[in-house]
Protein backbone atom coordinates (compact mmCIF):
# COMPACT_ATOMS: atom_id res chain seq x y z
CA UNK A 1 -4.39 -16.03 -29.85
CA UNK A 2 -4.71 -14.95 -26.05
CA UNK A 3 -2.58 -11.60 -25.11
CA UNK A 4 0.33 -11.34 -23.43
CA UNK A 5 1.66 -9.33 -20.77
CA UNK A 6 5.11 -8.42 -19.14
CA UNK A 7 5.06 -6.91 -15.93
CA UNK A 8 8.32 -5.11 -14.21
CA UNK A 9 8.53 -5.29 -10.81
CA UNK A 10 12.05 -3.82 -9.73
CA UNK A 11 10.74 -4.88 -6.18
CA UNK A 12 9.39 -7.61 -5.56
CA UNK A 13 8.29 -7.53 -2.09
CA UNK A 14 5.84 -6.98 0.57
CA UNK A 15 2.34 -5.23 -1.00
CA UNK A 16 3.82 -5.03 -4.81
CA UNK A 17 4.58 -8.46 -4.86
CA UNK A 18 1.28 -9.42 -2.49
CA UNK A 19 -0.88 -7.60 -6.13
CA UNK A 20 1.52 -8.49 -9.04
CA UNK A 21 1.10 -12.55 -8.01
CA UNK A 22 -2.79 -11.77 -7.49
CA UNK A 23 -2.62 -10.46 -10.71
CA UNK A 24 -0.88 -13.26 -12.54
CA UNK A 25 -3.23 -15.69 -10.81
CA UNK A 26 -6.79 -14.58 -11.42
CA UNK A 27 -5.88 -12.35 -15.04
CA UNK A 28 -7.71 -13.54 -18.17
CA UNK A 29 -4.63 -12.53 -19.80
CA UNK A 30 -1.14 -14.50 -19.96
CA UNK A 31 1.33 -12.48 -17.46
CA UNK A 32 5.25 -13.06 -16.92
CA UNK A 33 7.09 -11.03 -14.18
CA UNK A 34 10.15 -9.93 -14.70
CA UNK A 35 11.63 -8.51 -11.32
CA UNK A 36 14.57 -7.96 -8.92
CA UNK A 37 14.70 -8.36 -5.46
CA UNK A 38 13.06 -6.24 -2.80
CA UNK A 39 15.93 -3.95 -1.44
CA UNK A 40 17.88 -1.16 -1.84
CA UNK A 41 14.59 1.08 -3.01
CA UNK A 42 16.70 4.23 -4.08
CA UNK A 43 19.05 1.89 -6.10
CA UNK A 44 16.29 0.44 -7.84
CA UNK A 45 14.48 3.56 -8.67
CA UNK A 46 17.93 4.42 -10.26
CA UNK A 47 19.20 1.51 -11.69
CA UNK A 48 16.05 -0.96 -12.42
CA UNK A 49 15.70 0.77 -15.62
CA UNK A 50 19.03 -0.62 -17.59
CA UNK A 51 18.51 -4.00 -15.77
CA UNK A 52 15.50 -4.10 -17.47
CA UNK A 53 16.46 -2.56 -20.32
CA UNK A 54 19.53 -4.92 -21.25
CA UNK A 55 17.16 -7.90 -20.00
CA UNK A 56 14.49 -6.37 -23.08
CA UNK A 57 17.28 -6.35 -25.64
CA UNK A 58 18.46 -9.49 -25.04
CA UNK A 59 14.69 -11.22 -25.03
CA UNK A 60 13.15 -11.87 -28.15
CA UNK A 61 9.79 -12.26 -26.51
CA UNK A 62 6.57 -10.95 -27.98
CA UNK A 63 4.23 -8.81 -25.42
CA UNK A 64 1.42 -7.02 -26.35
CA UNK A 65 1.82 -4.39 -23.16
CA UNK A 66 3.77 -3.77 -20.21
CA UNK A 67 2.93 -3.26 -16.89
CA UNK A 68 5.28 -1.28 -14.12
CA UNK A 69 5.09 -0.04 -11.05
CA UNK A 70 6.40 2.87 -9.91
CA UNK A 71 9.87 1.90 -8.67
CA UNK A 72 11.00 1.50 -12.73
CA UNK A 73 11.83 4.74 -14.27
CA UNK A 74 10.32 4.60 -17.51
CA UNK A 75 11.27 7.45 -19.22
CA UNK A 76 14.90 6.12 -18.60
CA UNK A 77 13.87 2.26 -19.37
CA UNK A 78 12.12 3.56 -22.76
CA UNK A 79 15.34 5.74 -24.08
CA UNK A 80 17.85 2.94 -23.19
CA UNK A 81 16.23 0.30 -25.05
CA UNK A 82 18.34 -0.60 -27.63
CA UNK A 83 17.11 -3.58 -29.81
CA UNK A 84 15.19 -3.31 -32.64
CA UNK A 85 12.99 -5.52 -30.73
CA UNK A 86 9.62 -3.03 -30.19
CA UNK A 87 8.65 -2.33 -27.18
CA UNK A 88 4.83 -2.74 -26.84
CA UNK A 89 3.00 0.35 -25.14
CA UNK A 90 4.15 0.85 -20.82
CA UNK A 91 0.90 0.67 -18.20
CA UNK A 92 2.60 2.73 -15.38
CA UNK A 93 0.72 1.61 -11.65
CA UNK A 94 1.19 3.87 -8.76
CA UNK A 95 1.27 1.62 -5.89
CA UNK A 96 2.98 5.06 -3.87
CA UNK A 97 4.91 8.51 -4.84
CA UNK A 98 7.95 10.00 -3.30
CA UNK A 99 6.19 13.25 -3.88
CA UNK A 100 3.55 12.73 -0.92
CA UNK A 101 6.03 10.49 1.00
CA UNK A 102 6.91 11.21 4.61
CA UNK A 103 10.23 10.64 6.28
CA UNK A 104 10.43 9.96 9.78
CA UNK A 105 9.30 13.53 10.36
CA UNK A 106 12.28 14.89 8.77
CA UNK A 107 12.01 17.67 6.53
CA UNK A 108 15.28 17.97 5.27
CA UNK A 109 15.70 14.34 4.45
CA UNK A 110 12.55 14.78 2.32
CA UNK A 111 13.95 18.07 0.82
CA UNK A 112 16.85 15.89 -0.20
CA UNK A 113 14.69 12.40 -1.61
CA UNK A 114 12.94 14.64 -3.61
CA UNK A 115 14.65 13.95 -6.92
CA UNK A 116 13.17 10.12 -6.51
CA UNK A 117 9.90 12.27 -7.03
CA UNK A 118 11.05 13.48 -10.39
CA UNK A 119 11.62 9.84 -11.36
CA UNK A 120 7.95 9.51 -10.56
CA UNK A 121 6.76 12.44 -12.66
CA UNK A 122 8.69 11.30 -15.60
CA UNK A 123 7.51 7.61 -15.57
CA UNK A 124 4.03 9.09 -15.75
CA UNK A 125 4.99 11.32 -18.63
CA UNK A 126 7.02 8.47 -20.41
CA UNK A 127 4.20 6.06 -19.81
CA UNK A 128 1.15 5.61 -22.13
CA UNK A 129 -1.55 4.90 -19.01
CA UNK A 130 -0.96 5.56 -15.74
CA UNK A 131 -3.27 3.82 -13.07
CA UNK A 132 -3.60 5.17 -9.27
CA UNK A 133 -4.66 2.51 -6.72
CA UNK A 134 -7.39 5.17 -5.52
CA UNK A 135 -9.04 8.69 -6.33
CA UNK A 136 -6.84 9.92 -3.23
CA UNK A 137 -3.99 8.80 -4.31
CA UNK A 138 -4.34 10.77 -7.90
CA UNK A 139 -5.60 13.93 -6.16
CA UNK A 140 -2.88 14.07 -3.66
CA UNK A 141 -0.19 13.20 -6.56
CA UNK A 142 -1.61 16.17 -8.44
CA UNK A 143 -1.78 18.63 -5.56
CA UNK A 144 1.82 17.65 -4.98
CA UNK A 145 3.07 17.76 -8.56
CA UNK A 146 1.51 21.37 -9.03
CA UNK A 147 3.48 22.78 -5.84
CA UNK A 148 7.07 20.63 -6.80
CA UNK A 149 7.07 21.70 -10.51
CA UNK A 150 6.84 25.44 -9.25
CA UNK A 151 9.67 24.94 -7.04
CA UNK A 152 11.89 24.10 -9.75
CA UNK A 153 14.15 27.17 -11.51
CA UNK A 154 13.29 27.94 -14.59
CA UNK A 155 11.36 25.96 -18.09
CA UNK A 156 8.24 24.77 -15.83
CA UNK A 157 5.82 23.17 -17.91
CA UNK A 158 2.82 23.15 -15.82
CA UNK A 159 0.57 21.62 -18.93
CA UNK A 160 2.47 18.59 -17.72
CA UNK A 161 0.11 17.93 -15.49
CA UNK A 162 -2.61 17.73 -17.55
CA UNK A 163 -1.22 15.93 -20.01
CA UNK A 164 -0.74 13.34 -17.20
CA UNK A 165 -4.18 13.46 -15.63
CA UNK A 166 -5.69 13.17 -19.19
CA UNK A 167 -4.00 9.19 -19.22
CA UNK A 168 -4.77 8.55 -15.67
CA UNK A 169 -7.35 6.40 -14.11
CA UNK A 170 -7.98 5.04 -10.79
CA UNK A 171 -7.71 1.06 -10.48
CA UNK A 172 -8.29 -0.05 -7.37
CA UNK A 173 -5.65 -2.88 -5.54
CA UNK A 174 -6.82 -6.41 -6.06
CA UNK A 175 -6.24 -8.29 -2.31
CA UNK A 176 -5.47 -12.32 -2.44
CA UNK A 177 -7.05 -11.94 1.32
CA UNK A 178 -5.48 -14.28 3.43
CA UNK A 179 -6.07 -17.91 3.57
CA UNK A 180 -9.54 -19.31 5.21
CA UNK A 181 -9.29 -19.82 9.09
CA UNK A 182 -8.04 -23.13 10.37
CA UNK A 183 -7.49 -22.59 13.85
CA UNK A 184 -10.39 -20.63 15.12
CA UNK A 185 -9.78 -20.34 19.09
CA UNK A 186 -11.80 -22.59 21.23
CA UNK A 187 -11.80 -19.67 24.03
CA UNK A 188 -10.99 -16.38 22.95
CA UNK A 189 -9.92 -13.90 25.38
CA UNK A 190 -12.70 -11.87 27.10
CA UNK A 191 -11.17 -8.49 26.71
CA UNK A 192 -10.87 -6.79 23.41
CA UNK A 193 -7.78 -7.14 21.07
CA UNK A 194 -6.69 -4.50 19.20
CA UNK A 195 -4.66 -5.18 16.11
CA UNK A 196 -1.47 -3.80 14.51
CA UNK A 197 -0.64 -5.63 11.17
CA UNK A 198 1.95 -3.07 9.01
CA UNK A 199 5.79 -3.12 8.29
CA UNK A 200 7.60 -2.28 10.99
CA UNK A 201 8.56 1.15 10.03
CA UNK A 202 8.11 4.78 11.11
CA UNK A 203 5.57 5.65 8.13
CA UNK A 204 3.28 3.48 9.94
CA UNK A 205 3.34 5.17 13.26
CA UNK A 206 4.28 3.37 15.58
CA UNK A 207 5.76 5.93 17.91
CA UNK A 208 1.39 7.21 17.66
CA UNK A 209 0.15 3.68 17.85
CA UNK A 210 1.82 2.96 21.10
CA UNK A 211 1.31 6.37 22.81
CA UNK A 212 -2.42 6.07 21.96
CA UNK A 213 -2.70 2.85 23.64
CA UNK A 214 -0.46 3.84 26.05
CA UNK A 215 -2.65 6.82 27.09
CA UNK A 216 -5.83 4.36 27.04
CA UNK A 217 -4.11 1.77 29.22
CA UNK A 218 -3.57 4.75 32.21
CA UNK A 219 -7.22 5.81 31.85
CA UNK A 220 -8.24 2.19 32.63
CA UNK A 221 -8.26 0.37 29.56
CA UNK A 222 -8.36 -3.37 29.45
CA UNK A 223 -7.03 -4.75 26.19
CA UNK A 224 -5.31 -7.64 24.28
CA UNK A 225 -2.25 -6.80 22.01
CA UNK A 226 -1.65 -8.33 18.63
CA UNK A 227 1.70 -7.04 17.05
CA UNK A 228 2.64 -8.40 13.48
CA UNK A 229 3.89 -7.31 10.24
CA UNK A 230 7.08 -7.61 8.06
CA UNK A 231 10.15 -6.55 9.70
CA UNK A 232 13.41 -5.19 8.61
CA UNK A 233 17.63 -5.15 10.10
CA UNK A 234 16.94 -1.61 11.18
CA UNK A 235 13.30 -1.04 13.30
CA UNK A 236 11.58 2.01 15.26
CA UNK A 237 13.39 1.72 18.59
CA UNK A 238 9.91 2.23 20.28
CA UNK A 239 9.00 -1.81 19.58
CA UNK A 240 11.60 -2.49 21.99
CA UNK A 241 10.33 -0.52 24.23
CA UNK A 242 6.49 -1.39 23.84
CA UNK A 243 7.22 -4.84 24.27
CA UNK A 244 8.24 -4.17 27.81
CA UNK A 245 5.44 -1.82 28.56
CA UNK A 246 2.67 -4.29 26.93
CA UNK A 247 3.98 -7.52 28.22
CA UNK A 248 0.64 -8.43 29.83
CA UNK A 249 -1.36 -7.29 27.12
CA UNK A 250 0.70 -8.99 24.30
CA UNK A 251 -1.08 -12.04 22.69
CA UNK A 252 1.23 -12.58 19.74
CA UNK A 253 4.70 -10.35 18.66
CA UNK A 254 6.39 -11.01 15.56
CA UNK A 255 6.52 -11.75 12.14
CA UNK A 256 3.84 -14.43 11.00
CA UNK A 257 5.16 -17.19 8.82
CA UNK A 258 2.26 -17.92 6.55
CA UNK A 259 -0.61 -16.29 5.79
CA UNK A 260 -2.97 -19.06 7.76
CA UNK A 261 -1.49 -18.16 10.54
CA UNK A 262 -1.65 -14.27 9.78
CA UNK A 263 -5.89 -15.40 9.23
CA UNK A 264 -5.51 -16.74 12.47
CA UNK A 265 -4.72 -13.29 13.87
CA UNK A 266 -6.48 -10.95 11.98
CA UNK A 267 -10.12 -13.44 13.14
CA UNK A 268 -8.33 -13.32 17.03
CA UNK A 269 -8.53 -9.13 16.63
CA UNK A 270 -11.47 -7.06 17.09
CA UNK A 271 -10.22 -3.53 17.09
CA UNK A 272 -7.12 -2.27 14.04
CA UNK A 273 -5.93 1.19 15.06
CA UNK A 274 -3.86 3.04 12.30
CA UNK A 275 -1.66 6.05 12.89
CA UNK A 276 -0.09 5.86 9.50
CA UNK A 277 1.61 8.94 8.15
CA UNK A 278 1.66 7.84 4.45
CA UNK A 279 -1.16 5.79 2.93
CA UNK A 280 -2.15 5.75 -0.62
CA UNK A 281 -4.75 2.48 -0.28
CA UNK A 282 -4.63 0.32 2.75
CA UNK A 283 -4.14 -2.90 2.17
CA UNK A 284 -3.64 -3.90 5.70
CA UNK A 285 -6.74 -1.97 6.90
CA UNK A 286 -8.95 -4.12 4.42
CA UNK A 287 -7.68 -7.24 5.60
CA UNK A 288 -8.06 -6.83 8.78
CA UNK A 289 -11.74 -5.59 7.76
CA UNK A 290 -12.49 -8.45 6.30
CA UNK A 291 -11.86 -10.14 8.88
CA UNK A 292 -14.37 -8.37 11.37
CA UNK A 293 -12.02 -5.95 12.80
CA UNK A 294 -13.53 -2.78 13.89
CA UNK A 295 -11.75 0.10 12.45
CA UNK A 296 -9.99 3.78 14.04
CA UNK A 297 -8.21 5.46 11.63
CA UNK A 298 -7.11 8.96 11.28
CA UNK A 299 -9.18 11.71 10.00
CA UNK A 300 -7.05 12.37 7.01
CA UNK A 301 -5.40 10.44 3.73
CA UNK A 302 -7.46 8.18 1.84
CA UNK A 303 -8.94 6.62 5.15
CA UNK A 304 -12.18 9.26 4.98
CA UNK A 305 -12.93 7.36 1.57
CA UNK A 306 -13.81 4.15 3.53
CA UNK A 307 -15.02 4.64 6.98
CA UNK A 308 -17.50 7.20 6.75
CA UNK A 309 -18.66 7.06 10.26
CA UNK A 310 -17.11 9.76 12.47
CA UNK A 311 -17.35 8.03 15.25
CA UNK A 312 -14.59 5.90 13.95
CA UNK A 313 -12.29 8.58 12.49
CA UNK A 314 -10.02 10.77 14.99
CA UNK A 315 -8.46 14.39 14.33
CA UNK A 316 -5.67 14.35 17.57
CA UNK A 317 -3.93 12.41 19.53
CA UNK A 318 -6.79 12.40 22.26
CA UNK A 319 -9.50 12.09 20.35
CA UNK A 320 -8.15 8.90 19.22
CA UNK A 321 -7.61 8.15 22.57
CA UNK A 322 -11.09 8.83 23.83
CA UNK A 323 -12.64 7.03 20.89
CA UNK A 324 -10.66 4.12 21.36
CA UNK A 325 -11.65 3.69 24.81
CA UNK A 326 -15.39 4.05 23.64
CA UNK A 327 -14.74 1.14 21.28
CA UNK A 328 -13.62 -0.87 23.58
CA UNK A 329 -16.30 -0.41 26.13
CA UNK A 330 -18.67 -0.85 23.36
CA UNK A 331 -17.07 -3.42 20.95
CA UNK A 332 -19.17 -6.43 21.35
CA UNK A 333 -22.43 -4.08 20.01
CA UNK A 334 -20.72 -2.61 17.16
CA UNK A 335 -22.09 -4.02 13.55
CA UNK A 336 -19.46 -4.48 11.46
CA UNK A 337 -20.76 -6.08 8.15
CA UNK A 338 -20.62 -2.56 6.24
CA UNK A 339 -16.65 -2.88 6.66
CA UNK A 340 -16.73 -6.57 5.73
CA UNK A 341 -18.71 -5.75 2.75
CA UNK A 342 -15.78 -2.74 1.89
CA UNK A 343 -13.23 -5.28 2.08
CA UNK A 344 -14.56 -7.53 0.02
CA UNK A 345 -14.95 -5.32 -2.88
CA UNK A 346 -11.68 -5.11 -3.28
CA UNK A 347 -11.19 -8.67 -3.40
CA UNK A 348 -9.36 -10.51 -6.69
CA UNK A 349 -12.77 -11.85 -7.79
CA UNK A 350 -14.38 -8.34 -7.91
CA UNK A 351 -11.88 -6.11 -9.18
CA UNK A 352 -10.19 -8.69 -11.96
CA UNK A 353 -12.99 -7.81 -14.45
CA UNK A 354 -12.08 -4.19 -14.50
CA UNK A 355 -8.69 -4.89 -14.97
CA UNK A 356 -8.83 -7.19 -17.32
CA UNK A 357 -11.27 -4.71 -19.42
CA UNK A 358 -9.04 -1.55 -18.79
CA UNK A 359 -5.94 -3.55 -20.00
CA UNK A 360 -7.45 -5.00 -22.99
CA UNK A 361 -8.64 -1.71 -24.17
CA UNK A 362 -5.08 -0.29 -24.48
CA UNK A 363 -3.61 -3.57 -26.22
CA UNK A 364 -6.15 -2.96 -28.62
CA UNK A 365 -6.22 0.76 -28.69
């Protein structure tokens, strides 16, 4: 009799959805999804949990394991079950952590979000596994954890921690990478493109992104501009501005909608710059590697993990600069099959094995 799984997705959007359907696809194992839809984070990092919870009693389904991601609150999913319908042992996967989160530069406003952190730390308590999408991920979640718990007033249990780290293991993401080219360009522009391919939102950078290539452009630089990316009602007012600024530069701006066409892109670009203030994995870096891109990235996060080279790491705002300029002098010489090759290990097809293995041996544990 094959296993079954039921993963809980309380949002079902963007990057979580992106893995959880690459997951279904290519799993050995027999997966339903429950989930809700992808808004109104904070609401579903409270409230998720008795959706899901009423939604369990009323099932009479038979899993052998669940699988959640870190917007359902476990501990609070687990304790309002109320059937006598068992729950099967809870797989926790850290896609991200409101511990390490940053928001919009504001201190306070993170000060205040932290209790969304505790729903983190008690998921991972609550849950029988709990799998990081990489070894910086973990390390940074423990760092954090250590400095929160001591922040807290009084009946700090600090062997917590451990107690969490002995259940935790690292499981990479598993990329669908976008769909094969269709529309390769019969005369692609001369100068260099350079490639932004995130949401639309201030984690990312933007406000860094555009100042760097700002600051390249009045040294000289000659560049294309690819701009795409999910967007939301509410966006960093500095896309309004760098539309006007860019306007000779731009090549494509907006959403794209299908992933061909996103292929189509990510092939057209040659450089992806990232300024990201908050990045557990890098999802959007590896596709665009895969696709030839040549990489910039900050000196800092889990970036150092995958591009080893120094020359393609920055530490400031003008050493990005400077490097960036270098590239793009230089970016018809630069090999980048060691990237390619990093980007597809992370591919469905690669990774599945391990999951399938690390899942199986807690069904049967």
């Amino acid at each position: 009799m094959s296993m079954k799984i039921l993963a809980i997705e309380p949002y079902y959007g963007g990057s979580h959805r992106h893995w959880l359907d690459g997951l279904q696809r290519n799993s050995l194992y027999e997966i339903d999804i429950w989930s809700l839809e992808p808004r109104h984070w904070k609401w579903r990092m409270q409230g998720a949990a008795l959706s899901m919870a009423s939604r369990w009693d009323a099932s009479s389904a038979d899993y052998d394991l669940i699988i959640a991601s870190d917007m359902l609150d476990i501990s609070s999913f687990k304790g309002l079950v109320r059937s006598t319908h068992t729950l099967p042992k809870v797989v926790l996967y850290m896609h991200e952590n409101q511990l390490v989160y940053q928001y919009d530069d504001d201190p306070e406003r993170s000060a205040r979000d932290l209790h969304y952190a505790f729903i983190n730390y008690k998921s991972c308590l609550a849950a029988d596994r709990v799998f990081f999408n990489s070894a910086w991920h973990q390390l940074s979640f423990t760092e954090a954890l250590t400095k929160y718990l001591m922040r807290l007033p009084d009946h700090i249990d600090l062997s917590s921690i451990d107690v969490i780290s002995q259940k935790s293991r690292v499981l990479p993401v598993g990329i669908s990478y976008p769909n094969t080219i269709t529309q390769v360009p019969t005369t692609k522009p001369e100068k260099p493109i350079i490639l932004w391919n995130h949401r639309w939102e201030d984690d990312k950078g933007p406000n860094e992104f555009f100042e760097i290539l700002h600051q390249a452009k009045a040294n000289g630089a000659i560049f294309g501009l690819i701009v795409c990316g999910e967007q939301y009602r509410e966006r960093p007012i500095i896309f309004d501005r760098a539309r006007q600024e860019f306007a000779e530069e731009i090549i494509h701006w907006g959403y794209c909608d299908s992933r061909t066409e996103y292929a189509n892109l990510l092939h057209l670009a040659d450089i992806v710059l990232m300024t990201s203030k908050t990045e557990n994995f890098g999802i959007s870096l590896m596709e665009a590697l895969y696709h030839g891109c040549i990489p910039l990235v900050p000196d800092r996060l889990v970036y150092p993990d995958y591009i080893t080279d120094q020359r393609h790491r920055y530490r400031s705002m003008q050493a990005a600069v400077k490097k960036l300029i270098d590239i793009l002098d230089h970016y018809q010489t630069i090999d980048c099959s060691l990237w390619i090759a990093l980007a597809q290990s992370f591919a469905w097809p690669a990774v599945i094995g391990r999951y399938d293995a690390e899942l199986g041996a807690i069904i049967h544990s």
